[in-house]
PDB file of N, CA and C in Angstrom:
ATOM      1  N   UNK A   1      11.786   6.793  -1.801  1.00  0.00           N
ATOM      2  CA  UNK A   1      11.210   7.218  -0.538  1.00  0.00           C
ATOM      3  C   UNK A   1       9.693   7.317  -0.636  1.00  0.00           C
ATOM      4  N   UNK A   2       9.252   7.868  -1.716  1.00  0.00           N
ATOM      5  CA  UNK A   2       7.619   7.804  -2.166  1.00  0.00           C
ATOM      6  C   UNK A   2       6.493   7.015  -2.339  1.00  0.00           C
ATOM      7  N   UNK A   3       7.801   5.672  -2.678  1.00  0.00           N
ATOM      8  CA  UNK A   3       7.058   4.613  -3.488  1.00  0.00           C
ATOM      9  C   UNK A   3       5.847   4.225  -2.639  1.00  0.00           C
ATOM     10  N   UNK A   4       6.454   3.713  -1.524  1.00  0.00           N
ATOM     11  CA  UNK A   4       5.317   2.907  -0.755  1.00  0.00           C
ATOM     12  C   UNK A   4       4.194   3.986   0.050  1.00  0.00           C
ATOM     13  N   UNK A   5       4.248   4.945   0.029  1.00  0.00           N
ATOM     14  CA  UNK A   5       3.378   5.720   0.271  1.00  0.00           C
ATOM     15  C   UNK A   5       2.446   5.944  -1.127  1.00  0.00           C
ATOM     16  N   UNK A   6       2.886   6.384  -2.111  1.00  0.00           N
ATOM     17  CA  UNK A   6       1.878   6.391  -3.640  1.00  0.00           C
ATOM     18  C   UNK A   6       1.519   5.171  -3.664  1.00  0.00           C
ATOM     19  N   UNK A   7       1.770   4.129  -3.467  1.00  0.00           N
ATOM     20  CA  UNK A   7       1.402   2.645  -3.484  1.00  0.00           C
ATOM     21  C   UNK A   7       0.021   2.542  -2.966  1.00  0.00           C
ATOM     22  N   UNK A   8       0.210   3.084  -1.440  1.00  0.00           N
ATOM     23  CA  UNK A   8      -1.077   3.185  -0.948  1.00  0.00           C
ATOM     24  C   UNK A   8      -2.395   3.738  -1.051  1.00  0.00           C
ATOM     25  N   UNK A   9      -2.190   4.988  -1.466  1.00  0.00           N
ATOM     26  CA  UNK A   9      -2.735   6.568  -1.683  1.00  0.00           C
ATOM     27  C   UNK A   9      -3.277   5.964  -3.445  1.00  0.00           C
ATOM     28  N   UNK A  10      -2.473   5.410  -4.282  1.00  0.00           N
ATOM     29  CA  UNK A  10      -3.614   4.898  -5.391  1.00  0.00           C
ATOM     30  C   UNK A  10      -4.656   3.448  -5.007  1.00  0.00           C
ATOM     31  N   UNK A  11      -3.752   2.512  -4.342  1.00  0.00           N
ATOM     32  CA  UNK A  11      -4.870   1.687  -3.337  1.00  0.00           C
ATOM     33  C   UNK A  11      -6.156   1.995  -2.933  1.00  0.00           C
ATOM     34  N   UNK A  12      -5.884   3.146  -2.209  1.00  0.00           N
ATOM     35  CA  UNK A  12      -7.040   4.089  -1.388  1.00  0.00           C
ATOM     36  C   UNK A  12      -7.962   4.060  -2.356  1.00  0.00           C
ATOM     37  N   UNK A  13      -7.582   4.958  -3.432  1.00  0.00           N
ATOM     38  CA  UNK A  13      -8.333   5.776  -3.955  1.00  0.00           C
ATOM     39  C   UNK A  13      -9.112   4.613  -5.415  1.00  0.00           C
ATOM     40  N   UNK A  14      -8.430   3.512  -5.641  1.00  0.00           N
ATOM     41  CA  UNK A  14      -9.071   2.689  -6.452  1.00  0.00           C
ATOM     42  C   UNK A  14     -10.245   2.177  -5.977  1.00  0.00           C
ATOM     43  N   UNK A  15      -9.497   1.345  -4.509  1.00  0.00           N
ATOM     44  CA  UNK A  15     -10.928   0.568  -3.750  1.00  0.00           C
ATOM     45  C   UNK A  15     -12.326   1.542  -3.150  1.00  0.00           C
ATOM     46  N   UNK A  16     -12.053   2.718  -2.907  1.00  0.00           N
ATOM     47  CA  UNK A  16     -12.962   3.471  -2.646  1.00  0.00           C
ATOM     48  C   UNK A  16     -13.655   4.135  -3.539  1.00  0.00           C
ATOM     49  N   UNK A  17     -13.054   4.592  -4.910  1.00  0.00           N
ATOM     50  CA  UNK A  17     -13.789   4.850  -6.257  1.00  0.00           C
ATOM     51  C   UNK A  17     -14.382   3.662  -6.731  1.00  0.00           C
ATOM     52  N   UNK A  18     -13.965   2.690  -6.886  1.00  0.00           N
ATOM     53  CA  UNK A  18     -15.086   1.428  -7.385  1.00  0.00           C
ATOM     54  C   UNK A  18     -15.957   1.014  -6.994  1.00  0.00           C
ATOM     55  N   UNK A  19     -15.980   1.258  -5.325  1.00  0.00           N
ATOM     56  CA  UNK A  19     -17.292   0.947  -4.850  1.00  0.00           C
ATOM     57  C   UNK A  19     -18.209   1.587  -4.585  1.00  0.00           C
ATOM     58  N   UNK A  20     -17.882   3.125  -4.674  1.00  0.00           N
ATOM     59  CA  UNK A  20     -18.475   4.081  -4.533  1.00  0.00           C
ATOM     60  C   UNK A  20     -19.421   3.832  -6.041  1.00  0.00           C
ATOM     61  N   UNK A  21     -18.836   3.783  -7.137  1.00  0.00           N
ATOM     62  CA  UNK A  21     -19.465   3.703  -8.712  1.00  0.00           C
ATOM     63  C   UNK A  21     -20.081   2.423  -8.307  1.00  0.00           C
ATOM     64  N   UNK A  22     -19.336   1.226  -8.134  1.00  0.00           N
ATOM     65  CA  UNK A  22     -20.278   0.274  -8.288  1.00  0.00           C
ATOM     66  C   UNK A  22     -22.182   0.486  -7.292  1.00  0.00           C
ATOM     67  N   UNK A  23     -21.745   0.972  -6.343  1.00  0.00           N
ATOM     68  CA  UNK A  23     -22.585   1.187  -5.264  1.00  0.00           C
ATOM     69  C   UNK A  23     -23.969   1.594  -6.027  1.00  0.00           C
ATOM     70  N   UNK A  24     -23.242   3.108  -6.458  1.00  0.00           N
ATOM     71  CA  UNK A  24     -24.540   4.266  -6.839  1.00  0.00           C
ATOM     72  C   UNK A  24     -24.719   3.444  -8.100  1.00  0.00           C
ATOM     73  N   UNK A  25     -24.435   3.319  -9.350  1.00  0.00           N
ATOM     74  CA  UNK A  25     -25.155   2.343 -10.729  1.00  0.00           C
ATOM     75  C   UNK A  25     -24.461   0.763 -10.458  1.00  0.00           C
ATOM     76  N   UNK A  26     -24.932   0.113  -9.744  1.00  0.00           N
ATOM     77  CA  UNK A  26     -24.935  -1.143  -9.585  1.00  0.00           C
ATOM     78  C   UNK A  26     -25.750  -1.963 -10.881  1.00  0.00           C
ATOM     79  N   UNK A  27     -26.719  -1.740 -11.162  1.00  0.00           N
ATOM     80  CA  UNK A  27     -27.576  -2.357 -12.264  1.00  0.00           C
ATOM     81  C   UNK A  27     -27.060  -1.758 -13.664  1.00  0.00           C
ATOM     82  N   UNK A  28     -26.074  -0.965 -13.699  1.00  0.00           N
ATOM     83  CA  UNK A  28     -25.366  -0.876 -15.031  1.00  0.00           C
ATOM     84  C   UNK A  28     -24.371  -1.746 -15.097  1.00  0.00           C
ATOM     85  N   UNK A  29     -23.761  -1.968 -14.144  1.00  0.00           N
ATOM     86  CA  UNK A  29     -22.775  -3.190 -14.413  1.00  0.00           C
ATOM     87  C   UNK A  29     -22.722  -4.779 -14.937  1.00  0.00           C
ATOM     88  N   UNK A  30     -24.101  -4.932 -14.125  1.00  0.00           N
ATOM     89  CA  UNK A  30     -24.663  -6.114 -14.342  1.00  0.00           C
ATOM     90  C   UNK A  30     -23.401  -7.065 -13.314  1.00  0.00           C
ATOM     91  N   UNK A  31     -22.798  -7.156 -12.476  1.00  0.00           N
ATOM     92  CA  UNK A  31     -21.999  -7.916 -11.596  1.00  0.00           C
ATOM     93  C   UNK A  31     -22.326  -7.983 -10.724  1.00  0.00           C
ATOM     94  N   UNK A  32     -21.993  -9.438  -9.601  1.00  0.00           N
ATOM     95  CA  UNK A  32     -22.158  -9.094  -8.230  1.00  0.00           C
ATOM     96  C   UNK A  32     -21.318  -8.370  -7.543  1.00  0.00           C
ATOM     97  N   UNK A  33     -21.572  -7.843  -5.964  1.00  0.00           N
ATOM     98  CA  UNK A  33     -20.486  -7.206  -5.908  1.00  0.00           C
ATOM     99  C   UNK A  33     -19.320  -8.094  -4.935  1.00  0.00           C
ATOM    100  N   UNK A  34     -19.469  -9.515  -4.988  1.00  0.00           N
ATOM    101  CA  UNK A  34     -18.465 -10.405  -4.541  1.00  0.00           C
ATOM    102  C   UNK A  34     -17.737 -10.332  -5.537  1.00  0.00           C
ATOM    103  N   UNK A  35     -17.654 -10.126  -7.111  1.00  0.00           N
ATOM    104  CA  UNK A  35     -16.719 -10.098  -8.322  1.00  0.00           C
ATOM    105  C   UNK A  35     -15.951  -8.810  -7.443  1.00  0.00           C
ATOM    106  N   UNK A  36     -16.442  -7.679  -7.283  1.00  0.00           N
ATOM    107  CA  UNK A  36     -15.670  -6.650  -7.204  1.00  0.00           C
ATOM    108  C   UNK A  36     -14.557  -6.980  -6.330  1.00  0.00           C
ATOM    109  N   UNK A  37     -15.150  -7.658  -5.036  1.00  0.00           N
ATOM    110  CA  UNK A  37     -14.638  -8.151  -3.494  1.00  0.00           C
ATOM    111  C   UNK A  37     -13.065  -8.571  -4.044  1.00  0.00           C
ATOM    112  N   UNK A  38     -13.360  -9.549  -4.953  1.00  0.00           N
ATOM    113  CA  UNK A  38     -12.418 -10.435  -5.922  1.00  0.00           C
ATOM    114  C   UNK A  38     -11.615  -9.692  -6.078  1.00  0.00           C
ATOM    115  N   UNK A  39     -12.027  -8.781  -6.660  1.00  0.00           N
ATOM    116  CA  UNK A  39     -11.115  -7.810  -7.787  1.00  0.00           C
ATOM    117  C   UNK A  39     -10.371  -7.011  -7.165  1.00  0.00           C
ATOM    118  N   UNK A  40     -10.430  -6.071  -6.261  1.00  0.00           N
ATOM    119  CA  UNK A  40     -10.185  -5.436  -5.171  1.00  0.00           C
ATOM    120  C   UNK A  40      -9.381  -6.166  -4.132  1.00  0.00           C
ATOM    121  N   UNK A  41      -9.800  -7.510  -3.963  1.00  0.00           N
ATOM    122  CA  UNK A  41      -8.714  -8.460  -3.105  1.00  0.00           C
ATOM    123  C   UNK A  41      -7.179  -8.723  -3.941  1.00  0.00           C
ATOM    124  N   UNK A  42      -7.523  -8.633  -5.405  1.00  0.00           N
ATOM    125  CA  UNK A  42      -6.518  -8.833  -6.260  1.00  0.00           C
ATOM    126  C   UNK A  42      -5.441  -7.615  -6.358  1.00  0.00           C
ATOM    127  N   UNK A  43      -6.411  -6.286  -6.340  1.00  0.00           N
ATOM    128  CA  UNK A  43      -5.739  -4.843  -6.456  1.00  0.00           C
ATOM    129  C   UNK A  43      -5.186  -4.984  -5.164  1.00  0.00           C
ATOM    130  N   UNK A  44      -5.402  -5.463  -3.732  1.00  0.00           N
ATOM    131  CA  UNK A  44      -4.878  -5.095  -2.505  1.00  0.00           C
ATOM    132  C   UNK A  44      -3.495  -6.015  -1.956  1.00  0.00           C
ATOM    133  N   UNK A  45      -3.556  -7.492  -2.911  1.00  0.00           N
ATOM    134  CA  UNK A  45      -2.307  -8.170  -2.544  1.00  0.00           C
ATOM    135  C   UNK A  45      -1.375  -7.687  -4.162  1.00  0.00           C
ATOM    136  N   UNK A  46      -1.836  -7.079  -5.115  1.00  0.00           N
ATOM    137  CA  UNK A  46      -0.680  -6.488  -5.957  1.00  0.00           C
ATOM    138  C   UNK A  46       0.109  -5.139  -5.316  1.00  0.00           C
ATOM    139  N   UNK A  47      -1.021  -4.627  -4.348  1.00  0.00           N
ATOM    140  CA  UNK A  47       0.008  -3.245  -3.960  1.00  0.00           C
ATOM    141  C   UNK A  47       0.323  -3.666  -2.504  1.00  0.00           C
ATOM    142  N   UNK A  48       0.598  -5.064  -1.748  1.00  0.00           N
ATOM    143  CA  UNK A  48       1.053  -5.395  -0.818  1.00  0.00           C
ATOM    144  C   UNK A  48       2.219  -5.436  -1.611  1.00  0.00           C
ATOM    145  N   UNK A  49       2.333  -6.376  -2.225  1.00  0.00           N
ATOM    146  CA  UNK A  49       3.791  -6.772  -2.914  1.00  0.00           C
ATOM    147  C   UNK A  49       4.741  -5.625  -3.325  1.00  0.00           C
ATOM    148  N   UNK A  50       4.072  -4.933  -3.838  1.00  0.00           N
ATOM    149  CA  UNK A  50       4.532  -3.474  -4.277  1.00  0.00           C
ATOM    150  C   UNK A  50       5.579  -2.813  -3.330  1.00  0.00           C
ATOM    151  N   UNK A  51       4.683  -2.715  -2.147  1.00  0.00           N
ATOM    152  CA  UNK A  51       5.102  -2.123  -1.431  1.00  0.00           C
ATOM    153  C   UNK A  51       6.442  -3.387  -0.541  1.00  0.00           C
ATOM    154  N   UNK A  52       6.528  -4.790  -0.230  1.00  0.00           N
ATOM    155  CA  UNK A  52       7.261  -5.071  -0.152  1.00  0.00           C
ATOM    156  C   UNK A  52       8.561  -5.162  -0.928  1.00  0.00           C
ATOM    157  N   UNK A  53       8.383  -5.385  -1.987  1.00  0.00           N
ATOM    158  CA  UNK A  53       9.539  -4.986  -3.045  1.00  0.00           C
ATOM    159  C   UNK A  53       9.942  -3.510  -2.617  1.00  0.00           C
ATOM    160  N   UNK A  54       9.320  -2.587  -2.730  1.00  0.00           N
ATOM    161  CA  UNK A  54       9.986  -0.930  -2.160  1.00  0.00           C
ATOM    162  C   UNK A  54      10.757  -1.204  -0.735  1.00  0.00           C
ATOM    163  N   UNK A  55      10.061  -2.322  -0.259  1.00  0.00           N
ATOM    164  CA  UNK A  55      10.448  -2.643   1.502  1.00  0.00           C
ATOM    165  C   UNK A  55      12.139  -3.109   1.239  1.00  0.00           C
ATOM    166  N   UNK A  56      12.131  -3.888   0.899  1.00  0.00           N
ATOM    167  CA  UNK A  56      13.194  -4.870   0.698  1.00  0.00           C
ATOM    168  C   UNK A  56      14.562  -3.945  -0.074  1.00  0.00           C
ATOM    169  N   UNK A  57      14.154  -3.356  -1.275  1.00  0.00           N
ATOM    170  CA  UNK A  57      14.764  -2.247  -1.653  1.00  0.00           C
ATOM    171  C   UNK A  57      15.593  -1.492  -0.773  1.00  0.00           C
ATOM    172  N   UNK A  58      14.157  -0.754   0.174  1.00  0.00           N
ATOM    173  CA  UNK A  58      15.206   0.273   1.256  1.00  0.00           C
ATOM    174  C   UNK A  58      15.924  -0.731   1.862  1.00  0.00           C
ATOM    175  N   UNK A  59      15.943  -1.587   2.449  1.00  0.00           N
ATOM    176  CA  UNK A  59      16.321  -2.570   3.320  1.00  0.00           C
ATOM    177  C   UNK A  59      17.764  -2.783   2.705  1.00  0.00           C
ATOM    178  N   UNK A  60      18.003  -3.097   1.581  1.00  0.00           N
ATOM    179  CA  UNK A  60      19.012  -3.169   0.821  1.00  0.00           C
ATOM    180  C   UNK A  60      19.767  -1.958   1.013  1.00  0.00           C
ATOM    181  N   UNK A  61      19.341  -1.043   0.352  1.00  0.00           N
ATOM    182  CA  UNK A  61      20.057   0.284   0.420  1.00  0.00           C
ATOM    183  C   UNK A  61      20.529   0.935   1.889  1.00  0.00           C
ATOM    184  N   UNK A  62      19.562   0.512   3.031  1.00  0.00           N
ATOM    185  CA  UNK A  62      20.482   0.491   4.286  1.00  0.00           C
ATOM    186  C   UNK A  62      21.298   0.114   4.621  1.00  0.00           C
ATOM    187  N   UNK A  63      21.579  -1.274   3.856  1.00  0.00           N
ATOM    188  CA  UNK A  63      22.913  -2.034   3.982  1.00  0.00           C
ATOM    189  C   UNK A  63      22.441  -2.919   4.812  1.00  0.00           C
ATOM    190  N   UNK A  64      21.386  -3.532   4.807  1.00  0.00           N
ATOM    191  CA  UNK A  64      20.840  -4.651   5.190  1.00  0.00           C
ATOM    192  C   UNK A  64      21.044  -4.051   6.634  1.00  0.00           C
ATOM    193  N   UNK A  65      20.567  -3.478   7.243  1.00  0.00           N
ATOM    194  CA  UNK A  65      20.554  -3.129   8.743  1.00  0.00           C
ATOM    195  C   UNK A  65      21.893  -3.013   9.364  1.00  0.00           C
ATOM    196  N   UNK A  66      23.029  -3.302   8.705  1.00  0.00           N
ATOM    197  CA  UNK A  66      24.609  -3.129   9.019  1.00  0.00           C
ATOM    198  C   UNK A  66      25.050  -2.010  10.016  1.00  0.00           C
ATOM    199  N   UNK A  67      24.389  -0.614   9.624  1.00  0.00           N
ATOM    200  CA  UNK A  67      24.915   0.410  10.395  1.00  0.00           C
ATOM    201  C   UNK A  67      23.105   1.144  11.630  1.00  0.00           C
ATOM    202  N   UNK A  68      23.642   0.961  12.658  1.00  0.00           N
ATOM    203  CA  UNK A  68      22.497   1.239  13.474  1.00  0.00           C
ATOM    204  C   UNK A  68      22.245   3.053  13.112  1.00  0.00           C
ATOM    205  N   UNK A  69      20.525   3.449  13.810  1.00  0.00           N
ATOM    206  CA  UNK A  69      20.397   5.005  12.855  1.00  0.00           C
ATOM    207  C   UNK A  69      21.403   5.341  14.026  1.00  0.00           C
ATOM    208  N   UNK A  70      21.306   6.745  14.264  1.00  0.00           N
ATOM    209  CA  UNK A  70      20.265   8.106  13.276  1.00  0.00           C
ATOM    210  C   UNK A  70      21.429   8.271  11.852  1.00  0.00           C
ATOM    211  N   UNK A  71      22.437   7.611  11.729  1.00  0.00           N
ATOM    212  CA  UNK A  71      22.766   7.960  10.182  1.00  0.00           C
ATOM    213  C   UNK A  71      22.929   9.291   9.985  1.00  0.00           C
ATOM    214  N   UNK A  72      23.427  10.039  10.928  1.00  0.00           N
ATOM    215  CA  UNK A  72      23.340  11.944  10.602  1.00  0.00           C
ATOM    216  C   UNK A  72      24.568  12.586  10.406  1.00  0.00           C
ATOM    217  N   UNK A  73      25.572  11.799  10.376  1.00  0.00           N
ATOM    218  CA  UNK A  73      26.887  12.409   9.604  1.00  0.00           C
ATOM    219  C   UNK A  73      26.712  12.338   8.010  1.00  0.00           C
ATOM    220  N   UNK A  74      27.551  13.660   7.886  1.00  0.00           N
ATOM    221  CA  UNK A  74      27.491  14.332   6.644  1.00  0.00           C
ATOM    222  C   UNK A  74      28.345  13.251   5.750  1.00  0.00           C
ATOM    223  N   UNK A  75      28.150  12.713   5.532  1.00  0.00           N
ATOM    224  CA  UNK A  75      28.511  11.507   4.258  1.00  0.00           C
ATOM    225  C   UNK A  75      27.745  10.889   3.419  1.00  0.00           C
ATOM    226  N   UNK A  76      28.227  10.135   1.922  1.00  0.00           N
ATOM    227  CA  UNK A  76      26.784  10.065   1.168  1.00  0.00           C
ATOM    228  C   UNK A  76      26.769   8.407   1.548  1.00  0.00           C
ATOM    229  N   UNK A  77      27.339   7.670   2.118  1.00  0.00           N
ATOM    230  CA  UNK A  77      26.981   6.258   2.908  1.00  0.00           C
ATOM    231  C   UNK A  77      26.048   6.799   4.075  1.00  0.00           C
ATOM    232  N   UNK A  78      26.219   7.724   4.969  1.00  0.00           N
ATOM    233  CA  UNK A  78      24.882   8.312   5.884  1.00  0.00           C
ATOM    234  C   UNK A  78      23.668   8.541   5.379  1.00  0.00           C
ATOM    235  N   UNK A  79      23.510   9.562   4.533  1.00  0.00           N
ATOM    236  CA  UNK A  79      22.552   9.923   3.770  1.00  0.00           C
ATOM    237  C   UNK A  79      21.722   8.487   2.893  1.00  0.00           C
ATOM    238  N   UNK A  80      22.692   7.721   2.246  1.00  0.00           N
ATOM    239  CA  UNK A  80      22.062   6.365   1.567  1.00  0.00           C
ATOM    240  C   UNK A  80      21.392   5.655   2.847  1.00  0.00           C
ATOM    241  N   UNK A  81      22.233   5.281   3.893  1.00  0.00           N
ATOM    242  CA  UNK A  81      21.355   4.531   5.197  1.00  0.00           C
ATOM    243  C   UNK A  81      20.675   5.339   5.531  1.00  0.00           C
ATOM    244  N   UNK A  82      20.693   6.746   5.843  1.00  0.00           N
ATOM    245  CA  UNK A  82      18.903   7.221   6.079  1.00  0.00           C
ATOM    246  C   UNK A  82      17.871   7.227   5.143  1.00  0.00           C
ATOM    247  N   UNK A  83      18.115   7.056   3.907  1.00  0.00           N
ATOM    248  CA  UNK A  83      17.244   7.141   2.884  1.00  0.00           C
ATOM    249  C   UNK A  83      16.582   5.721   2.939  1.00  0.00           C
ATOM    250  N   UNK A  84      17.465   5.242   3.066  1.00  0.00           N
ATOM    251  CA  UNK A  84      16.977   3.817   3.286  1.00  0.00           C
ATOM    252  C   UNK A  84      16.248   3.157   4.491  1.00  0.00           C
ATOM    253  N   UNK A  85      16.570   3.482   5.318  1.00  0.00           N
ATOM    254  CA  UNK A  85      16.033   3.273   6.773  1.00  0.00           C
ATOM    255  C   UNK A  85      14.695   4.519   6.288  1.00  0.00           C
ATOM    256  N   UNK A  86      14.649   5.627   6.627  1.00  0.00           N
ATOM    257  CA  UNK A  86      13.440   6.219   6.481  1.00  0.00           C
ATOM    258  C   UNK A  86      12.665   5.465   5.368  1.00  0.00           C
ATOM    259  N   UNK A  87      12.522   4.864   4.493  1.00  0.00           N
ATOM    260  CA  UNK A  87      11.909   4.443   3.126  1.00  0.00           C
ATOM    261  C   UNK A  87      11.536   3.096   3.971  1.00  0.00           C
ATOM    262  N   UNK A  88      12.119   2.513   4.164  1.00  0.00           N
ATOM    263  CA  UNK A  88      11.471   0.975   5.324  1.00  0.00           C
ATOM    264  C   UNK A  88      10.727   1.149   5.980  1.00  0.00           C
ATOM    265  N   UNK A  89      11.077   2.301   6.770  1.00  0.00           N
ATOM    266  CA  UNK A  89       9.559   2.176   7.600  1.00  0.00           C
ATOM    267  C   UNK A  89       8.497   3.004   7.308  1.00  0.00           C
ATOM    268  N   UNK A  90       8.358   3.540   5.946  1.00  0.00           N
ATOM    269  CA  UNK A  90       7.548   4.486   5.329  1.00  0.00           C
ATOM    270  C   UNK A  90       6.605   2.946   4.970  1.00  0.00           C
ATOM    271  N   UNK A  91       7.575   2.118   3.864  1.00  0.00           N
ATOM    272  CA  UNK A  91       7.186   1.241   3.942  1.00  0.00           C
ATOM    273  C   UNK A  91       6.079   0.183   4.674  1.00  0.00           C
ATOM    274  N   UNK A  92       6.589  -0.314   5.939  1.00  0.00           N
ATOM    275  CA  UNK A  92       5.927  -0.741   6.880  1.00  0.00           C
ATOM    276  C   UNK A  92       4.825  -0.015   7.127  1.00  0.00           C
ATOM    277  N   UNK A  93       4.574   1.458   7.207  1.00  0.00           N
ATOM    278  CA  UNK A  93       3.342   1.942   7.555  1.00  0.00           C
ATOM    279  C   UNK A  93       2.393   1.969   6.506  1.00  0.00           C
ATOM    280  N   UNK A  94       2.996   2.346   5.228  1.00  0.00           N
ATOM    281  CA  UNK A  94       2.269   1.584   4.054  1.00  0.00           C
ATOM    282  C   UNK A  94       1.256   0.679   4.029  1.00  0.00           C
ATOM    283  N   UNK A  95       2.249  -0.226   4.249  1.00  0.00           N
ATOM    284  CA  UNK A  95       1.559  -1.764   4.331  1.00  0.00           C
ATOM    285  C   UNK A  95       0.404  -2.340   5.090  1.00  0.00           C
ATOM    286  N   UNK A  96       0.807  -1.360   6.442  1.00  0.00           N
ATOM    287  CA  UNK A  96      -0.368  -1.588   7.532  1.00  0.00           C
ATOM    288  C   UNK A  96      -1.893  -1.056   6.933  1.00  0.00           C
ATOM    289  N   UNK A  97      -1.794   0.664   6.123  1.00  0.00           N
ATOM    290  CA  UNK A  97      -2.366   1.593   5.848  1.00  0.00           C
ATOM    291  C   UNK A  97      -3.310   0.448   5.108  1.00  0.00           C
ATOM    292  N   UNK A  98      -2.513  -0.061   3.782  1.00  0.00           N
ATOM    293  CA  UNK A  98      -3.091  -0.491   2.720  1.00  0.00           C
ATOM    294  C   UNK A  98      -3.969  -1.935   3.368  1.00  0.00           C
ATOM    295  N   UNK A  99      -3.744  -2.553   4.418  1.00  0.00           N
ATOM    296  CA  UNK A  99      -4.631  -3.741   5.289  1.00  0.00           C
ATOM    297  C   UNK A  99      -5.854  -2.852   5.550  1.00  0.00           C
ATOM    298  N   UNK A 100      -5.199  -1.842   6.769  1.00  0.00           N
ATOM    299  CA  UNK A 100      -6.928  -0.896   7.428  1.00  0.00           C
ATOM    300  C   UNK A 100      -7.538  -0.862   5.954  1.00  0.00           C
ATOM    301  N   UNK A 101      -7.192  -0.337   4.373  1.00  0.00           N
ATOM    302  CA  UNK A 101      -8.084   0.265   3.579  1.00  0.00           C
ATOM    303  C   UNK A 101      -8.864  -1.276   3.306  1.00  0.00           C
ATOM    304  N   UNK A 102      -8.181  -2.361   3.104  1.00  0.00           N
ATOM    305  CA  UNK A 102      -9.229  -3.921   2.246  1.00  0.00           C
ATOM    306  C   UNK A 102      -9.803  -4.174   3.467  1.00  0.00           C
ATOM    307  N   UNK A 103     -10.034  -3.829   4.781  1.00  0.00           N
ATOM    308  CA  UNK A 103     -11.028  -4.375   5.942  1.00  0.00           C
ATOM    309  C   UNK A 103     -12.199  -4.475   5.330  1.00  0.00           C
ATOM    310  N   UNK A 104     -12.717  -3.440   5.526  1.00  0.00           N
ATOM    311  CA  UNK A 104     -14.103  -3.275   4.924  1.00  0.00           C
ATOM    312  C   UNK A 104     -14.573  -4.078   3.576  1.00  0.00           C
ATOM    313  N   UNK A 105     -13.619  -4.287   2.520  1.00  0.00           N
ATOM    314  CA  UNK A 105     -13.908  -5.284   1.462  1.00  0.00           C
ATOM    315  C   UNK A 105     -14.380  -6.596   2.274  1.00  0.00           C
ATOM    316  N   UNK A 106     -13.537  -7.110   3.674  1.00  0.00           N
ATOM    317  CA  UNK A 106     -14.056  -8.228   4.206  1.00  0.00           C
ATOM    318  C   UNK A 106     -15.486  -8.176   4.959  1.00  0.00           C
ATOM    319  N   UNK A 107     -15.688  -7.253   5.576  1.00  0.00           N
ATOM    320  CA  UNK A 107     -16.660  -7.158   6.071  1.00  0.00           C
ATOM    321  C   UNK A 107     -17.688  -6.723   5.510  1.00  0.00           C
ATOM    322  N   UNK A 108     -17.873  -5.598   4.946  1.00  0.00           N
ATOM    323  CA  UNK A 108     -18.650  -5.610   3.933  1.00  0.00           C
ATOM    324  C   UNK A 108     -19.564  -6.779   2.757  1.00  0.00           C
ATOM    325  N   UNK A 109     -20.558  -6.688   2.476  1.00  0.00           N
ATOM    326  CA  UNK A 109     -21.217  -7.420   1.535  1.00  0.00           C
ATOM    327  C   UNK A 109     -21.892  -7.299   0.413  1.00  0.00           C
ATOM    328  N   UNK A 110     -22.083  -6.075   0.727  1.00  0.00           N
ATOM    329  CA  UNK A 110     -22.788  -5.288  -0.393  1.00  0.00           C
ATOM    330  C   UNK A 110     -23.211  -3.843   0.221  1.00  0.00           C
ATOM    331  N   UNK A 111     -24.133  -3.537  -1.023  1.00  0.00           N
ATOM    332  CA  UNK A 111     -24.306  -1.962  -1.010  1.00  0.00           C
ATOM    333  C   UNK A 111     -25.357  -1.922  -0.384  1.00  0.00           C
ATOM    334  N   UNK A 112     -25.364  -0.929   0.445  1.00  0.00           N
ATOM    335  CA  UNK A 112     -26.866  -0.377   1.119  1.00  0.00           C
ATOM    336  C   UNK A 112     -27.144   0.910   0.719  1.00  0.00           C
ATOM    337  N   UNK A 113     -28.438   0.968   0.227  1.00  0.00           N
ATOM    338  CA  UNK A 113     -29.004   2.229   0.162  1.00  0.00           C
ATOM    339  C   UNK A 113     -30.182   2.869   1.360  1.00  0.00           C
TER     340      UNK A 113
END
């Protein structure tokens, strides 16, 4: 149920710590910051995938969409399709989350002071 939410939330917090460091000592690195762009484009389609694999997972564990929700009878086939259905679209919002965070890698160009 977590996955694709921690997926994101270390996403976040990578692409925004690196550029924040790269930003403020830029001339210690000695890189441009299109390498970073790179690098960061690389960190943002590894935790897309991430999070589709978690996608596909719940998706599975719903039973491939078999039983329509709310899934609220007391049974542990209910409970598995809500776990699963809730985890999909935790998922999906994930995914969106983790796009809004690499925008700015596109638009962006560099650091301004």
């Amino acid at each position: 149920l977590f996955t694709a939410p921690v997926v994101w939330a270390l996403h976040f917090m990578v692409c925004y710590v690196v550029v924040a460091i790269y930003c403020e000592k830029a001339a210690l690195w000695g890189i441009e910051f299109g390498t970073i762009r790179v690098a960061l484009g690389a960190v943002t389609l590894l935790a897309l995938a991430m999070i589709v694999l978690s996608a596909y997972l719940a998706w599975r564990q719903w039973g491939f969409g078999s039983g329509d929700p709310p899934h609220d009878q007391p049974t542990a086939l209910d409970r598995r399709r809500f776990q699963g259905f809730a985890t999909l679209l935790l998922s999906g919002l994930s995914f969106v989350a983790v796009i809004y965070v690499a925008i700015p890698l596109i638009l962006i160009d560099g650091c301004y002071q």
